[in-house]
Protein backbone atom coordinates (compact mmCIF):
# COMPACT_ATOMS: atom_id res chain seq x y z
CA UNK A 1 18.26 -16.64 -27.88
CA UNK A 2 14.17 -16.24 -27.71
CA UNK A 3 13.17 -13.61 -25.28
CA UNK A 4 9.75 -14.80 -23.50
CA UNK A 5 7.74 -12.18 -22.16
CA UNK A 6 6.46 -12.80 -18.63
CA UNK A 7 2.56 -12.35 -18.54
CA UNK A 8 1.41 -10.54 -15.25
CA UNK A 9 -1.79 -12.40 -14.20
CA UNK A 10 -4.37 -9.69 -12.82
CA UNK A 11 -6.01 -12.68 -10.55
CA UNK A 12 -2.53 -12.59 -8.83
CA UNK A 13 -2.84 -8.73 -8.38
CA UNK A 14 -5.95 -8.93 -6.98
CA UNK A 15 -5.21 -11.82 -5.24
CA UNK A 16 -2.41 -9.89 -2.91
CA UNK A 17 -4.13 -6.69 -3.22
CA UNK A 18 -7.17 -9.24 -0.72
CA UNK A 19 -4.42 -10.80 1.48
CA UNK A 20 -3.02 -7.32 2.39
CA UNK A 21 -6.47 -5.93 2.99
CA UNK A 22 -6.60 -8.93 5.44
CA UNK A 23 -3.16 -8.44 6.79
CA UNK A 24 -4.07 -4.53 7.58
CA UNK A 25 -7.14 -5.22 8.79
CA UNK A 26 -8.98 -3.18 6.46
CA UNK A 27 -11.88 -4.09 3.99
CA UNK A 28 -12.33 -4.20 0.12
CA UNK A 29 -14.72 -1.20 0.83
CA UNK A 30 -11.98 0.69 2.35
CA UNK A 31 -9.70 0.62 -0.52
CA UNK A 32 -12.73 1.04 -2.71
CA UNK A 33 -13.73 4.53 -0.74
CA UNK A 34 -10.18 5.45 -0.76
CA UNK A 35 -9.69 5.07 -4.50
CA UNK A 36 -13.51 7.45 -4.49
CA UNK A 37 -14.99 4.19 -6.86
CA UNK A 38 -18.61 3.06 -7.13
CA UNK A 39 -19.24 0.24 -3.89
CA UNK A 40 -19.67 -2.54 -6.29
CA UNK A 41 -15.94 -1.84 -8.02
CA UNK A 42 -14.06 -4.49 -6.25
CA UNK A 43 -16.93 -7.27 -7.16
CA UNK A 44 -16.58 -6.32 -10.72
CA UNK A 45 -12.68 -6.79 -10.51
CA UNK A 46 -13.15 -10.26 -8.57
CA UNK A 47 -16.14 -11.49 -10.85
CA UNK A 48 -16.27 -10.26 -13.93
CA UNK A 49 -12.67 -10.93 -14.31
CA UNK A 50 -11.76 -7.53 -14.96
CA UNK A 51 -7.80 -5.87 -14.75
CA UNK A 52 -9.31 -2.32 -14.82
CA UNK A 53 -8.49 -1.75 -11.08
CA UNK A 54 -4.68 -1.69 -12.71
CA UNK A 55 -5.01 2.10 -13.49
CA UNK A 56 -5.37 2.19 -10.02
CA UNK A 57 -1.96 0.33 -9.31
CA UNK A 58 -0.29 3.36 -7.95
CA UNK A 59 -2.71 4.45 -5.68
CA UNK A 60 -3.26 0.72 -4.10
CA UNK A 61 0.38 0.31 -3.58
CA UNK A 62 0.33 3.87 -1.41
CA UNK A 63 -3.04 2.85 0.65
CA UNK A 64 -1.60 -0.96 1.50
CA UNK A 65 2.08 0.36 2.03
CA UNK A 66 4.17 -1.41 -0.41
CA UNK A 67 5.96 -1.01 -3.71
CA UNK A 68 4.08 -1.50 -7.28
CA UNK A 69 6.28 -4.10 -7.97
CA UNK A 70 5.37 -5.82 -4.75
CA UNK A 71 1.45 -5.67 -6.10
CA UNK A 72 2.73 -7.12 -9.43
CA UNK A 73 5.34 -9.03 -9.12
CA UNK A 74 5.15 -10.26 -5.61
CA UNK A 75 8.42 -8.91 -4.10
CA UNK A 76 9.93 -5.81 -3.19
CA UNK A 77 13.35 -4.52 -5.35
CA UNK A 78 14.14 -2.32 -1.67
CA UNK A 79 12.10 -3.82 1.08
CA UNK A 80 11.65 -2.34 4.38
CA UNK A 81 13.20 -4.22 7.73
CA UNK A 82 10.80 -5.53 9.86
CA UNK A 83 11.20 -3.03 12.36
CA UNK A 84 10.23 -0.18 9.22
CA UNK A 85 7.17 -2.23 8.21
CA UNK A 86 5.70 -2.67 12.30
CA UNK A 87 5.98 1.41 11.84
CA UNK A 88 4.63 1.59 8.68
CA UNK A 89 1.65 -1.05 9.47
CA UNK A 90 1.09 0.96 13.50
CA UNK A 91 0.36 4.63 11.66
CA UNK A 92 -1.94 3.23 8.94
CA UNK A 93 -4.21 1.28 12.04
CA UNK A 94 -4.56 5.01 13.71
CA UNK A 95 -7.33 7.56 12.44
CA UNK A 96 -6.12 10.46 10.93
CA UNK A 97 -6.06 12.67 14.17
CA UNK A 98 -2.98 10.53 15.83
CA UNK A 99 -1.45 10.18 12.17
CA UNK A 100 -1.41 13.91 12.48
CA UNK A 101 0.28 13.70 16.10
CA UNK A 102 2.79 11.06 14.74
CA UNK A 103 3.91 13.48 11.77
CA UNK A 104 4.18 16.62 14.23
CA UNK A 105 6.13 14.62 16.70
CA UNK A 106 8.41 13.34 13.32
CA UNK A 107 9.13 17.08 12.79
CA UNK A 108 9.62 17.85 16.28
CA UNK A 109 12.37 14.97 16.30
CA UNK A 110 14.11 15.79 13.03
CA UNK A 111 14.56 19.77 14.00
CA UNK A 112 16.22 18.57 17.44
CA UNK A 113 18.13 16.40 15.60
CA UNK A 114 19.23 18.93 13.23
CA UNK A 115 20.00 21.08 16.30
CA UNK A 116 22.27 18.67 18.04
CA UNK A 117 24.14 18.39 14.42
CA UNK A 118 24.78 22.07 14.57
CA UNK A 119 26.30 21.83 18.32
């Protein structure tokens, strides 16, 4: 039996890496500022039909909050319930200040927790 080789398009890529901009209300410019990349990156990956932004895979998947293999293959191998992904999408709409807040208060909760253990 022939093994085929599925072919990962990077239009597809690039094409969810845009929706989930969208979806997070956040602009190609955004990911292109977080990644520290020359303004006109993301035009060169959408026009000039270029897959470099792949070395970048792992550090898109981290900014938009989902898997690699969501970015390439379009699903998740352990996806998050919806209640995990509302969380996940709330902290990256703050600014860093209440992110900071959110992680303190985190802490707070998983000491008491670890205190009420002990009891």
């Amino acid at each position: 039996m022939r093994q085929t080789k599925r072919v990962i398009s990077s239009d597809t890529v690039l094409q969810r890496i845009m929706e989930l901009l969208k979806r997070n209300g956040r602009a190609e410019k955004d990911l292109v500022n977080y990644l520290c990349l020359a303004k006109n990156a993301f035009d060169h990956w959408k026009f000039d039909n270029s897959s470099s932004f792949m070395k970048h895979i792992n550090k898109m998947a981290d900014y938009l909050g989902v898997s690699i293999d969501f970015l390439v293959r379009g699903h998740n191998a352990d996806s998050f319930v919806a209640i995990e992904r509302e969380i996940i999408e709330t902290y990256r709409m703050l600014n860093r200040d209440r992110q900071e807040m959110i992680l303190n208060m985190l802490n707070e909760l998983k000491i008491l927790t670890k205190l009420e253990a002990e009891k």
